[in-house]
C-alpha atoms as a PDB file:
ATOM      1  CA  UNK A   1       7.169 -46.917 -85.606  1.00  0.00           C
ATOM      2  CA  UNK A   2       5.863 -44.395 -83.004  1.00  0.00           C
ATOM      3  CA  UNK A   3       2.127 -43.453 -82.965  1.00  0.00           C
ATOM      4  CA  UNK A   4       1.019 -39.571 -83.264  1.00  0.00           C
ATOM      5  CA  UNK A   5       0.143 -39.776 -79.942  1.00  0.00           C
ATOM      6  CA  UNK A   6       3.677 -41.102 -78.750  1.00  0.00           C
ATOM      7  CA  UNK A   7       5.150 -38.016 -80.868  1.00  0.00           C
ATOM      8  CA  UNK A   8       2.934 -35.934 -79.324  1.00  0.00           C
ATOM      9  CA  UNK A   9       4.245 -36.779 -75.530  1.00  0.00           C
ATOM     10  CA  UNK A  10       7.633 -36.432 -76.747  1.00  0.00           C
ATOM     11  CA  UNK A  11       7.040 -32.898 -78.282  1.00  0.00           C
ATOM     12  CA  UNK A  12       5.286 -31.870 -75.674  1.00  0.00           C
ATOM     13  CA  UNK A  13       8.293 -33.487 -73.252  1.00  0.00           C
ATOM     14  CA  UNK A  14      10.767 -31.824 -75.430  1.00  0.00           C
ATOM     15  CA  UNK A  15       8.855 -28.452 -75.311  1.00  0.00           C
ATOM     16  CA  UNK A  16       8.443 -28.105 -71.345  1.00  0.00           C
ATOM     17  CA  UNK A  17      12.625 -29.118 -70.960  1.00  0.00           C
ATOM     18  CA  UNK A  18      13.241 -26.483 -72.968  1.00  0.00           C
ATOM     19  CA  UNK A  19      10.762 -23.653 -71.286  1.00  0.00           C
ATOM     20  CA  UNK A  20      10.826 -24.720 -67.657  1.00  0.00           C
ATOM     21  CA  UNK A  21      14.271 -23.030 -66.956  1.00  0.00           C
ATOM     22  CA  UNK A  22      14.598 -20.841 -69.454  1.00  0.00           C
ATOM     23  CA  UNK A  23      14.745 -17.660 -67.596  1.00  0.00           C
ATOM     24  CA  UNK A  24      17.510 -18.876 -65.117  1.00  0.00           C
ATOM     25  CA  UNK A  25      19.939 -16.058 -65.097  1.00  0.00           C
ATOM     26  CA  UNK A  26      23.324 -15.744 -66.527  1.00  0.00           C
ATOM     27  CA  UNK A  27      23.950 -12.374 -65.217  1.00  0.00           C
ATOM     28  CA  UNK A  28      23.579 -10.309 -62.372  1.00  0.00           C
ATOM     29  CA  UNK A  29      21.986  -7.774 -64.465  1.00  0.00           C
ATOM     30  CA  UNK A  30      19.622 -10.768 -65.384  1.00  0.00           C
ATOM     31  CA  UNK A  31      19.111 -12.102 -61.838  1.00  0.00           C
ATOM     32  CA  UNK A  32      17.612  -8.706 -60.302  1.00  0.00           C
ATOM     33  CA  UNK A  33      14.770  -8.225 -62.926  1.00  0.00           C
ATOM     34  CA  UNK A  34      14.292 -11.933 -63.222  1.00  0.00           C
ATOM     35  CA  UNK A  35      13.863 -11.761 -59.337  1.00  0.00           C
ATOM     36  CA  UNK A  36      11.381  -8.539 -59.672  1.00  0.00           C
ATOM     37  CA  UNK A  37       9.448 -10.735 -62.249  1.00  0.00           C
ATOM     38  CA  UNK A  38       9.235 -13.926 -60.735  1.00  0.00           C
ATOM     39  CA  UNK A  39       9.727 -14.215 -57.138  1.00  0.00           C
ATOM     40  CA  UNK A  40       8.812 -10.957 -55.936  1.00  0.00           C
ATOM     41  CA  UNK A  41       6.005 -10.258 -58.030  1.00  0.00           C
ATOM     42  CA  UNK A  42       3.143  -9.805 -55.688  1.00  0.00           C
ATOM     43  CA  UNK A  43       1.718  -7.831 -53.156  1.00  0.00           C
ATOM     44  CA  UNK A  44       2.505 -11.018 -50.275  1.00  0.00           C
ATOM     45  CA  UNK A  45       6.159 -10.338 -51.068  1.00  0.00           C
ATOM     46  CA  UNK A  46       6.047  -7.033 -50.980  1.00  0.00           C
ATOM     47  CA  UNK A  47       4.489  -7.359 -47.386  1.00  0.00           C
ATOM     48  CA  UNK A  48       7.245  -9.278 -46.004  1.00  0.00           C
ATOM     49  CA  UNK A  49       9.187  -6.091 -46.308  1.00  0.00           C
ATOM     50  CA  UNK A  50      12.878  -5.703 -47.368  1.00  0.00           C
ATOM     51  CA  UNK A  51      15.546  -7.663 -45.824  1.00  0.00           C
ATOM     52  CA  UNK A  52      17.059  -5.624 -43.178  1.00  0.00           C
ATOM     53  CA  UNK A  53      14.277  -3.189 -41.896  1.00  0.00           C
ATOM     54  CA  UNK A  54      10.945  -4.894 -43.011  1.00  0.00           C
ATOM     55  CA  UNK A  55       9.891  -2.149 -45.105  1.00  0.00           C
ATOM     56  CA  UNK A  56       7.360  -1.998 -48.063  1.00  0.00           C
ATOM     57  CA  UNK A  57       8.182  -0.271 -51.427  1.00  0.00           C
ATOM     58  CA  UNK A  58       6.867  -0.104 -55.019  1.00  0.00           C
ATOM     59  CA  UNK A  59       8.263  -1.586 -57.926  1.00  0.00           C
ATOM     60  CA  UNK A  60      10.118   1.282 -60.490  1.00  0.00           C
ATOM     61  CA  UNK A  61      12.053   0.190 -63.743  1.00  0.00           C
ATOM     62  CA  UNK A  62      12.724  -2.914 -65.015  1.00  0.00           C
ATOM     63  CA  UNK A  63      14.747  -4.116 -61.496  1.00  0.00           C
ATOM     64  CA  UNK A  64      14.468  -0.992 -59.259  1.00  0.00           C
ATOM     65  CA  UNK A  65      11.994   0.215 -56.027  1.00  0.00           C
ATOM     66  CA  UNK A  66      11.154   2.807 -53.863  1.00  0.00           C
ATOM     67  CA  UNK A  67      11.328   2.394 -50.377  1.00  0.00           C
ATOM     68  CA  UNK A  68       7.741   3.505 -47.943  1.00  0.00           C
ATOM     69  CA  UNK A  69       9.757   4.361 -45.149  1.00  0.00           C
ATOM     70  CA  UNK A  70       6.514   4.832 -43.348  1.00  0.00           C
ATOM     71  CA  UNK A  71       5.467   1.350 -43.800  1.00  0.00           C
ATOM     72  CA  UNK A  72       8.438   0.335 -41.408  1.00  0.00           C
ATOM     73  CA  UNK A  73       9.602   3.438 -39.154  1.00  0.00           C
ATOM     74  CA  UNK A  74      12.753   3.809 -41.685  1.00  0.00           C
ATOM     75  CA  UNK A  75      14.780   7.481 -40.631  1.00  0.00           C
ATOM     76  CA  UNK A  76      17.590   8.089 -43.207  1.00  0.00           C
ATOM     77  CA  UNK A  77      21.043   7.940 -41.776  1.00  0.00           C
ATOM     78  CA  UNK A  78      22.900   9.895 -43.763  1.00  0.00           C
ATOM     79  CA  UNK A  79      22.326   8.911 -47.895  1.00  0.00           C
ATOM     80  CA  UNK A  80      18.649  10.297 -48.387  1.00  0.00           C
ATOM     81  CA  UNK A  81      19.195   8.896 -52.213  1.00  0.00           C
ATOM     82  CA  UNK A  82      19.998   5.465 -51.160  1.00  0.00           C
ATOM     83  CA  UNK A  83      17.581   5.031 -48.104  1.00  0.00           C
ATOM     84  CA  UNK A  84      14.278   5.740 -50.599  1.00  0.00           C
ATOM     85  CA  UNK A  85      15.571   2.956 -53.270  1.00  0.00           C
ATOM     86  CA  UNK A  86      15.391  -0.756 -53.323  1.00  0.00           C
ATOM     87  CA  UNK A  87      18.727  -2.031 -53.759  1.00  0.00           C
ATOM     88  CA  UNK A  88      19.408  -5.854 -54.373  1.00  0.00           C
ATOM     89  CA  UNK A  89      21.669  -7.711 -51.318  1.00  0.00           C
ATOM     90  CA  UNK A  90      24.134 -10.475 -51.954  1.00  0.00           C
ATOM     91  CA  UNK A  91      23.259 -12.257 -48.924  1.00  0.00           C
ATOM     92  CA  UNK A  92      26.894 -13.780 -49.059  1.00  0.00           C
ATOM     93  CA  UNK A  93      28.999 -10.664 -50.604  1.00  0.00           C
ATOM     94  CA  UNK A  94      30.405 -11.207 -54.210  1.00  0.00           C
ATOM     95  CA  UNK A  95      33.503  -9.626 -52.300  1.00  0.00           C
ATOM     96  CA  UNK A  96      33.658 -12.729 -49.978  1.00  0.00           C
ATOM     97  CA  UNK A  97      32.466 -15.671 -52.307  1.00  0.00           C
ATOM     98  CA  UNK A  98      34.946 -13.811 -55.241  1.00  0.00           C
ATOM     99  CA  UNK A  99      37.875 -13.724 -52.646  1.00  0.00           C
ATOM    100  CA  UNK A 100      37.605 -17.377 -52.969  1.00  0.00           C
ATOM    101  CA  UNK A 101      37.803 -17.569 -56.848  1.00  0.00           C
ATOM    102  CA  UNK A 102      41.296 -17.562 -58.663  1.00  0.00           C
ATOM    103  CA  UNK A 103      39.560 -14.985 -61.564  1.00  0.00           C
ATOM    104  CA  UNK A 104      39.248 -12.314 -58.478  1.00  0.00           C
ATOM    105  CA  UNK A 105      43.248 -12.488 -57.673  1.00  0.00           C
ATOM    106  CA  UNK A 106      43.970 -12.264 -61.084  1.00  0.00           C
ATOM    107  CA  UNK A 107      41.750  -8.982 -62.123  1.00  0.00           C
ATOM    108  CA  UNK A 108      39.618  -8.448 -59.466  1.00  0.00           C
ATOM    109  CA  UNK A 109      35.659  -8.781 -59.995  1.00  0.00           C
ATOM    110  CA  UNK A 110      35.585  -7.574 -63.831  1.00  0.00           C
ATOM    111  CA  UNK A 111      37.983 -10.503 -64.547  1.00  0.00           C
ATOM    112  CA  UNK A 112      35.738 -12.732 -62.848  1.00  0.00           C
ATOM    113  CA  UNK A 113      32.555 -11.584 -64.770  1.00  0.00           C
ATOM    114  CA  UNK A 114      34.601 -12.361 -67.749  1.00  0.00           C
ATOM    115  CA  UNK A 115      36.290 -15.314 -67.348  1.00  0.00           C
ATOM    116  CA  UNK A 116      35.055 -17.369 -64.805  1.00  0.00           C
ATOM    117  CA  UNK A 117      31.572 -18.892 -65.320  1.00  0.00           C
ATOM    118  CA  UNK A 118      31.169 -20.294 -61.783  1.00  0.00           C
ATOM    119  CA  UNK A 119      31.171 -16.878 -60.349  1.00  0.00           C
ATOM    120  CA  UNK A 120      28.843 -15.374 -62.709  1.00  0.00           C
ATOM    121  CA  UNK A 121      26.651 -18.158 -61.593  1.00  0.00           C
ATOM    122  CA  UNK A 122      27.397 -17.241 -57.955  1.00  0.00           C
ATOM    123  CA  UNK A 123      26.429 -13.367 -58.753  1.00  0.00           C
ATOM    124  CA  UNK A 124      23.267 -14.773 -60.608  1.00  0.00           C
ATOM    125  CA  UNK A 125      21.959 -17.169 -57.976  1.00  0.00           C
ATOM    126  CA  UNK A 126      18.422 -16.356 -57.044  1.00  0.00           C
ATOM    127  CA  UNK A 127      18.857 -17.803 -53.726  1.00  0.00           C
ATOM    128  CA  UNK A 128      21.488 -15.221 -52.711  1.00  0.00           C
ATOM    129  CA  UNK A 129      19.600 -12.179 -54.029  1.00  0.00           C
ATOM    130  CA  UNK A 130      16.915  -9.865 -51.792  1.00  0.00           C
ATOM    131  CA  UNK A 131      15.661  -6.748 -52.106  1.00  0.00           C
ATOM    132  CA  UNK A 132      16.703  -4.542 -49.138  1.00  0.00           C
ATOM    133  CA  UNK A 133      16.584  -0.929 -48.593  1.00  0.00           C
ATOM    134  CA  UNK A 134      19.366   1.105 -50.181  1.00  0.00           C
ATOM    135  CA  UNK A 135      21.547   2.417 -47.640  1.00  0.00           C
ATOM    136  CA  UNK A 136      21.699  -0.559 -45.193  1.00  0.00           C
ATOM    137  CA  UNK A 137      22.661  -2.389 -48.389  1.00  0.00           C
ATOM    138  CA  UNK A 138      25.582  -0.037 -48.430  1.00  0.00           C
ATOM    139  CA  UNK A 139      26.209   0.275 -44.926  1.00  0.00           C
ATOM    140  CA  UNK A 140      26.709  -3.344 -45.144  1.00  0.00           C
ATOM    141  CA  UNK A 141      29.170  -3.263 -47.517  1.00  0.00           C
ATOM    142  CA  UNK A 142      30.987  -6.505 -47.669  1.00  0.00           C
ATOM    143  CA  UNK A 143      31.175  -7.174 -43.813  1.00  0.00           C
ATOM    144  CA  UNK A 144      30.224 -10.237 -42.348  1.00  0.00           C
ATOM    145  CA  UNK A 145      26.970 -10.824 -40.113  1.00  0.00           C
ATOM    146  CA  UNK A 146      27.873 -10.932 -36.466  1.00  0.00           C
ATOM    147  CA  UNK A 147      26.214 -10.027 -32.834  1.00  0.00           C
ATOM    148  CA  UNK A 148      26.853  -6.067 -32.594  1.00  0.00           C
ATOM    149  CA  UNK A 149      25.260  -6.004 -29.029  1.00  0.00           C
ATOM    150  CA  UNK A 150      23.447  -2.918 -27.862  1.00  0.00           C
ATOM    151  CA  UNK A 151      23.988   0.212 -29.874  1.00  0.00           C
ATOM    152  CA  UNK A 152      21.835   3.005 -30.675  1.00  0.00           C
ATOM    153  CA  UNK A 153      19.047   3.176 -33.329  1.00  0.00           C
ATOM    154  CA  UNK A 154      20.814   3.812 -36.675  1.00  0.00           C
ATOM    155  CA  UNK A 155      18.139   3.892 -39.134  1.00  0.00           C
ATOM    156  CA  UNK A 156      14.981   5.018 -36.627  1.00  0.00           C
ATOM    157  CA  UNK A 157      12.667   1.709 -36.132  1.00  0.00           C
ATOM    158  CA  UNK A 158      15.169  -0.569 -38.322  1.00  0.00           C
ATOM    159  CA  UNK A 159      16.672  -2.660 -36.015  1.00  0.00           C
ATOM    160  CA  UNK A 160      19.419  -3.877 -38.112  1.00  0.00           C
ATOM    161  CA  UNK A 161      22.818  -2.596 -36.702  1.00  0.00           C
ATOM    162  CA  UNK A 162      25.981  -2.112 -38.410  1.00  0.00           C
ATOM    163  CA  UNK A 163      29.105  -1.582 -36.599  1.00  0.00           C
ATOM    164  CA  UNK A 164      31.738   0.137 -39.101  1.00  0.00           C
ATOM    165  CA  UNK A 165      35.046   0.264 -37.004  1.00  0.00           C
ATOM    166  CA  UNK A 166      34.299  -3.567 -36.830  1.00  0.00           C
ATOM    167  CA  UNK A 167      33.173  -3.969 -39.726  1.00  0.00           C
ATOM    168  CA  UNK A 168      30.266  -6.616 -38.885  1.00  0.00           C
ATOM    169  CA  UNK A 169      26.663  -6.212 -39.343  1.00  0.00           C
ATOM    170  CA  UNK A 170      23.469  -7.786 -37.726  1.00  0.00           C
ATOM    171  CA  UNK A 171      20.095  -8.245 -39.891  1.00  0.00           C
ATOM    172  CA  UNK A 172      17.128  -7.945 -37.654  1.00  0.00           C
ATOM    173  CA  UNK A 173      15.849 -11.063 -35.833  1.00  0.00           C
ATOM    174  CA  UNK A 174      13.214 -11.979 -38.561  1.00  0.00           C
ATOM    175  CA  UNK A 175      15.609 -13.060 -41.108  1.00  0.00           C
ATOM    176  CA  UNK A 176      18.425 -14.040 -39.196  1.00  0.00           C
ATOM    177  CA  UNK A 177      17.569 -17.942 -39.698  1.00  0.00           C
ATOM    178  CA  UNK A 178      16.829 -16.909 -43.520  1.00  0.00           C
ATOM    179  CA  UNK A 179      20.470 -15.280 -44.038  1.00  0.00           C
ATOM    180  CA  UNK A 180      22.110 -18.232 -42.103  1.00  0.00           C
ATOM    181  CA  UNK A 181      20.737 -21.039 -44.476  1.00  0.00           C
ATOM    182  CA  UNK A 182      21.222 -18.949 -47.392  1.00  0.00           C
ATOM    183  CA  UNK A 183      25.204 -18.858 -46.247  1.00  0.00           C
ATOM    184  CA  UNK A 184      25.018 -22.558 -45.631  1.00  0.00           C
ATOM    185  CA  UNK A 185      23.081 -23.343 -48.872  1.00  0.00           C
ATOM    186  CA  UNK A 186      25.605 -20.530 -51.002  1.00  0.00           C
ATOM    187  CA  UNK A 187      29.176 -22.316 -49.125  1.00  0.00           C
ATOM    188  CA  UNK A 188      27.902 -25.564 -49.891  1.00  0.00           C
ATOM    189  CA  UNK A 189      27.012 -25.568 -53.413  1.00  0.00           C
ATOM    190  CA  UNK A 190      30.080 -23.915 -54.975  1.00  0.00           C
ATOM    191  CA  UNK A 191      32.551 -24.734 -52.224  1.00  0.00           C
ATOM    192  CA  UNK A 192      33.547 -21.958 -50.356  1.00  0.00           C
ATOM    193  CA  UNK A 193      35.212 -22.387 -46.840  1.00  0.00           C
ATOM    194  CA  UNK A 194      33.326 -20.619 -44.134  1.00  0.00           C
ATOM    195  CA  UNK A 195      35.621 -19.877 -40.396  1.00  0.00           C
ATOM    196  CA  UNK A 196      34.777 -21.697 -37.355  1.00  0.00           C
ATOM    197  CA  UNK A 197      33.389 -18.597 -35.878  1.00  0.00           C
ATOM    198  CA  UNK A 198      31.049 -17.406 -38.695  1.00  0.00           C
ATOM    199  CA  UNK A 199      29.303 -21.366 -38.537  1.00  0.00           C
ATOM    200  CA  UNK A 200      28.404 -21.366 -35.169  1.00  0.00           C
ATOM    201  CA  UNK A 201      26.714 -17.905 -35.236  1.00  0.00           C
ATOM    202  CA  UNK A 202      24.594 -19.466 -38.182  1.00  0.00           C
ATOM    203  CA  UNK A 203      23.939 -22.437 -36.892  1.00  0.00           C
ATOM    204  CA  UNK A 204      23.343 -21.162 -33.715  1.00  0.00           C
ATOM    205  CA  UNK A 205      20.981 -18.496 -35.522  1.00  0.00           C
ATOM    206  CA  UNK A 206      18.952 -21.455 -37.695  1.00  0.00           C
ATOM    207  CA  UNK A 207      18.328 -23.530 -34.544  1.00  0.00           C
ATOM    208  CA  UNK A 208      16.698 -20.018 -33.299  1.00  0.00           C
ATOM    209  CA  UNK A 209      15.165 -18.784 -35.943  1.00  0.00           C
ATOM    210  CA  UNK A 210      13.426 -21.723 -37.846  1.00  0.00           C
ATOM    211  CA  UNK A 211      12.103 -21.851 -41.632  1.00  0.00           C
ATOM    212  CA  UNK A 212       8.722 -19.621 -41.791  1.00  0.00           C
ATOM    213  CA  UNK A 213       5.820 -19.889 -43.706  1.00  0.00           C
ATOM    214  CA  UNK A 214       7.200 -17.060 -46.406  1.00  0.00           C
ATOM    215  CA  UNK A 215      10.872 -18.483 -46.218  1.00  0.00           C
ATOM    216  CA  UNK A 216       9.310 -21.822 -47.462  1.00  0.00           C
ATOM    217  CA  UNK A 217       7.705 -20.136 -50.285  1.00  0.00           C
ATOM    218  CA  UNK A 218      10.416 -17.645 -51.340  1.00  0.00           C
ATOM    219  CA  UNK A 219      12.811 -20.522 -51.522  1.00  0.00           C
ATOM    220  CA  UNK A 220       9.849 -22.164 -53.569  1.00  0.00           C
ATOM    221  CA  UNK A 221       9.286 -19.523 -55.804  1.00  0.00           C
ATOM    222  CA  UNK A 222      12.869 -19.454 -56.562  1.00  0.00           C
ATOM    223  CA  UNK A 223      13.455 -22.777 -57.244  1.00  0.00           C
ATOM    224  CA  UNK A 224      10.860 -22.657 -59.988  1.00  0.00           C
ATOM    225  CA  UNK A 225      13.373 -20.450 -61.661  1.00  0.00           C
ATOM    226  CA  UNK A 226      16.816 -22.003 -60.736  1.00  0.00           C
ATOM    227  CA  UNK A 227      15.806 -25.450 -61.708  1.00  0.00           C
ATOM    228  CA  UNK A 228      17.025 -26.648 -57.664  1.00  0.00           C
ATOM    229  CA  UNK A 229      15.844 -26.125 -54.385  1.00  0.00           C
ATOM    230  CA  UNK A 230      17.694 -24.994 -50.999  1.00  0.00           C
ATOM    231  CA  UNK A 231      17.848 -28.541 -49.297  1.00  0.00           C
ATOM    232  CA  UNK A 232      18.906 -26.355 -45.900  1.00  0.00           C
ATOM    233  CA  UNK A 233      15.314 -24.994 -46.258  1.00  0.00           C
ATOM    234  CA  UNK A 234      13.797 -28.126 -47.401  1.00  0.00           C
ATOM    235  CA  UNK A 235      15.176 -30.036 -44.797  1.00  0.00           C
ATOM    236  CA  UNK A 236      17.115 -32.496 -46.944  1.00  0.00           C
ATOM    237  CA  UNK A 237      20.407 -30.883 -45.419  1.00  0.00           C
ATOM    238  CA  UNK A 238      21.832 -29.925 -42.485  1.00  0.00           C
ATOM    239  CA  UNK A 239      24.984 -27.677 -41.817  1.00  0.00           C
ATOM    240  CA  UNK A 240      27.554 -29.072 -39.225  1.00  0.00           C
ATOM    241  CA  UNK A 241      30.650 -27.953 -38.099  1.00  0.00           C
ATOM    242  CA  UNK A 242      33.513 -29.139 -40.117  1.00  0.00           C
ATOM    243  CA  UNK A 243      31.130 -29.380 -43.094  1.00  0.00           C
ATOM    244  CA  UNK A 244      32.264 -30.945 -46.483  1.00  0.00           C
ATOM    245  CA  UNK A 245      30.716 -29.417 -49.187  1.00  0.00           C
ATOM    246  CA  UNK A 246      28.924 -31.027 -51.868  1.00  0.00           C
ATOM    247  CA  UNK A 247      30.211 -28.489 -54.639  1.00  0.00           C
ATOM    248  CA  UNK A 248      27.003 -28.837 -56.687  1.00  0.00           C
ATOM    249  CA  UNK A 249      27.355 -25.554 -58.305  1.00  0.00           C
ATOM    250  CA  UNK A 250      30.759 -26.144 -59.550  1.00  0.00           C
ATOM    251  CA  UNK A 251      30.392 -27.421 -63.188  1.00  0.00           C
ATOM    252  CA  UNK A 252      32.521 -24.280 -64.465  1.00  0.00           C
ATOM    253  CA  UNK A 253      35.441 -25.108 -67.195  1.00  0.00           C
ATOM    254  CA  UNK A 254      37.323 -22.804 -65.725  1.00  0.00           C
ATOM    255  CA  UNK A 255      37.603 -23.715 -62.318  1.00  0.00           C
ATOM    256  CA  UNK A 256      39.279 -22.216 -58.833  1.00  0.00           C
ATOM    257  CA  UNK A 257      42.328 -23.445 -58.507  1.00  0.00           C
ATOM    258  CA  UNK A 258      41.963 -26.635 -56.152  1.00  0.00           C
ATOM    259  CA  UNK A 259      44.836 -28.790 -53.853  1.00  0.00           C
ATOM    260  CA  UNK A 260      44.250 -31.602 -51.482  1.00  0.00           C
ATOM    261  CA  UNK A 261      43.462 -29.777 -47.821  1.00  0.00           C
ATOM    262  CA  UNK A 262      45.930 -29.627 -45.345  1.00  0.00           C
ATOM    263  CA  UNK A 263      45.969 -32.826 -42.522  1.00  0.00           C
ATOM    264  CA  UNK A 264      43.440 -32.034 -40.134  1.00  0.00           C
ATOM    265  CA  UNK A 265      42.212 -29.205 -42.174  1.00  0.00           C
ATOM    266  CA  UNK A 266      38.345 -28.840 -41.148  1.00  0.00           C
ATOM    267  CA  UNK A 267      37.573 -25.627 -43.501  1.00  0.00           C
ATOM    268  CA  UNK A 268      39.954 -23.603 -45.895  1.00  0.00           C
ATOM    269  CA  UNK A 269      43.110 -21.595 -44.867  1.00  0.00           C
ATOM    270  CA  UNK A 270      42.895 -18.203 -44.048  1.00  0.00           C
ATOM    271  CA  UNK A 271      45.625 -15.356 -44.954  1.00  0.00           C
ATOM    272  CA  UNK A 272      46.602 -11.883 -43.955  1.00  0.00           C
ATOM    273  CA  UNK A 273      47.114  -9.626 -47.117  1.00  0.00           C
ATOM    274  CA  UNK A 274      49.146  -7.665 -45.066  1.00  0.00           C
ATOM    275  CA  UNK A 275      51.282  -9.459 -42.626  1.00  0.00           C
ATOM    276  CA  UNK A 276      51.520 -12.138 -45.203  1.00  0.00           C
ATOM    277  CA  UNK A 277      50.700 -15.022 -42.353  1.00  0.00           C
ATOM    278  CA  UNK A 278      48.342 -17.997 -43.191  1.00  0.00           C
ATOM    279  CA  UNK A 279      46.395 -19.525 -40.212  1.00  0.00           C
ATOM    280  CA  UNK A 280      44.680 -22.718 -40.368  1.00  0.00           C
ATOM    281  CA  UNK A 281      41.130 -23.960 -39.217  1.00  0.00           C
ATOM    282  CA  UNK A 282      42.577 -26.504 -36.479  1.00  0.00           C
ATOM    283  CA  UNK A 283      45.492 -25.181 -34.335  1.00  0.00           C
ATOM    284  CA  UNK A 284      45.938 -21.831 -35.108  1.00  0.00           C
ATOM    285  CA  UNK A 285      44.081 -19.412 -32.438  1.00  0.00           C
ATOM    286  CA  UNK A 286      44.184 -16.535 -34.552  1.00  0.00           C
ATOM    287  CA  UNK A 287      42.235 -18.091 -37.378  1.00  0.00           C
ATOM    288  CA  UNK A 288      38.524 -16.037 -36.389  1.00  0.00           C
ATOM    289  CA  UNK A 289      40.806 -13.045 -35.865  1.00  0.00           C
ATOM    290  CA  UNK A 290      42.092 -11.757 -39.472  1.00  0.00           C
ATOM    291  CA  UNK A 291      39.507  -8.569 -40.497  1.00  0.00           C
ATOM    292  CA  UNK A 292      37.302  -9.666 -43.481  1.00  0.00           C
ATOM    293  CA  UNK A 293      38.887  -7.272 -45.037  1.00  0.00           C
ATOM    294  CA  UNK A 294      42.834  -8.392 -45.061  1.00  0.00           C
ATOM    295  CA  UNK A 295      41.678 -12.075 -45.703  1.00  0.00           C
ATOM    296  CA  UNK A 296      43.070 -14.248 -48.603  1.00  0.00           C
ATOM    297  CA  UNK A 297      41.749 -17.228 -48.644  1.00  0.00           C
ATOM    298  CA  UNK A 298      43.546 -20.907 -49.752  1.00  0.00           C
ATOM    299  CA  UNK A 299      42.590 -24.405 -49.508  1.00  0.00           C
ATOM    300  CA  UNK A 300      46.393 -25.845 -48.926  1.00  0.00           C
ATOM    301  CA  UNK A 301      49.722 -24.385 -47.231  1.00  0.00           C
ATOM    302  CA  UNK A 302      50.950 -25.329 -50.693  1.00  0.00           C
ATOM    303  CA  UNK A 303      48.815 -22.849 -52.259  1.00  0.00           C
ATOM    304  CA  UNK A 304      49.569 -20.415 -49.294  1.00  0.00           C
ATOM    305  CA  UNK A 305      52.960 -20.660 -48.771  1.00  0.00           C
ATOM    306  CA  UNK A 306      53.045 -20.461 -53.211  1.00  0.00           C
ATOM    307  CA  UNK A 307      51.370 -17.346 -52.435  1.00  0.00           C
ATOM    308  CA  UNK A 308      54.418 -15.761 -50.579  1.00  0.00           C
ATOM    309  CA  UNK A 309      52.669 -16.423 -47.234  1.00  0.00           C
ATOM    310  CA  UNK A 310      54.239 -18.299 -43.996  1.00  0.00           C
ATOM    311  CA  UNK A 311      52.988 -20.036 -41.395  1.00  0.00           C
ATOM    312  CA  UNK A 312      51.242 -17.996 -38.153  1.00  0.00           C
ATOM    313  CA  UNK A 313      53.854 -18.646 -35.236  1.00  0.00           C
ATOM    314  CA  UNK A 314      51.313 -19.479 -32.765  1.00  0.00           C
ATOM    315  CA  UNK A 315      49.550 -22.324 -34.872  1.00  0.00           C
ATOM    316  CA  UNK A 316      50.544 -25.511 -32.835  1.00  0.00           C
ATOM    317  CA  UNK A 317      52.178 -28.216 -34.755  1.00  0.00           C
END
């Protein structure tokens, strides 16, 4: 028979299992005032600025901000309403990592909200989720991160750049490293498939930009919450080309619809919504070319050519 004192270690086991994650979030809704609340509570956050243009603001509402433009140079480029809130950034876009899910081709992202439990835990990921000044957030839109080159100021001493006939944007140099293991820590854990072209501009951009002191404790803070770490922060992993993802995330009873990759297959298979061509990661030289916009995405031919799609003519056999 167990002492009181044995009883008393397992109520007080049972009582911190049940407390320690209990504010994980199950919604995005959730995520952003969970965030607010516990990982970017304090004035030290608050100094590291907002993700794109380093800029300071104070907390309004239960998720929202306003931006101190003076605190980082900001100049409004054209939606004063936007530019003086905080908005919350999906590092990786629910657009790309919901292009990926079955739910989204089915009903778009409402279906996927409803139905599909793995996205909703995509949408609610801490690690994913920063607070960034308004109208860069929409400026960004969905596009992909990418090396714009020079181009004139667009948001006065912001030196993120977004380049809209292109549809690419590039976060300043601070977080550059921060964005790239978030992609690699986001594409591993639920299993997306990530181009040849995007991976070595983040890899390329984590070698460069290495983990700093406040990355560390971000990702720190937020794993208190999520229950897991980022192991491309922590060190534990490292993202190489041709990476196989561990699919940690993916615990959902309704998962994406999977099929054994193609032979040779380093990545997932990318399609053209409107030429109706599939290219594949090995052989194809038009695989980094499809806009982010026009791409399907499929982890077979089976599930491509299923899909109405054929084969690009230049892919080599």
């Amino acid at each position: 028979m167990k002492s009181l004192a044995d009883l008393s270690v397992v109520v007080l086991l049972c009582l911190f299992v049940s407390t320690s994650f209990a504010d994980t979030p199950s919604s995005f809704s959730a995520a952003k005032a969970i965030a607010k609340r516990e990982v970017f509570f304090d004035e030290r956050a608050v100094r590291q600025g907002d993700l794109y243009c380093g800029c300071r603001w104070d907390w309004v509402g239960r998720s929202g901000g306003r931006v101190d433009a003076r605190s980082c140079g900001y100049q409004t480029r054209a939606q004063q309403t936007r530019a003086e809130r905080i908005e919350w950034e999906h590092i990786v876009p629910a657009w790309v990592f919901g292009h990926q899910r079955q739910c989204w081709q089915n009903g778009g992202r409402r279906n996927c909200v409803m139905n599909d439990p793995v996205f909703r835990a995509m949408e609610a990921d801490l690690f994913n989720l920063y607070p960034s000044v308004g109208e860069v957030n929409g400026d960004r839109s969905n596009f992909q991160y990418a090396m714009v080159g020079r181009a004139p100021a667009q948001y006065g001493a912001c030196t993120s750049k977004v380049n809209f006939q292109q549809r690419v944007a590039e976060p300043r140099d601070e977080v550059k490293g921060l964005v790239a293991r978030i992609h690699f820590y986001m594409y591993d854990r639920y299993g997306l498939s990530m181009s040849r072209q995007q991976q070595q501009l983040l890899m390329a951009w984590s070698r460069q930009y290495p983990v700093s002191e406040w990355e560390r404790e971000w990702s720190d803070r937020t794993a208190r919450v999520m229950g897991h770490n980022n192991p491309f922060v922590m060190g534990e992993r490292s993202w190489t080309l041709g990476h196989r993802p561990t699919r940690d995330g993916v615990v959902s009873s309704v998962p994406a619809v999977r099929h054994e990759p193609a032979a040779g297959s380093t990545g997932g298979i990318i399609g053209n919504r409107n030429s109706k061509v599939y290219h594949l990661p090995s052989g194809c030289p038009s695989y980094d070319q499809v806009a982010a916009r026009n791409q399907v995405h499929f982890e077979s031919e089976t599930a491509a050519l299923a899909a109405g799609f054929r084969k690009a003519g230049n892919c080599s056999d």
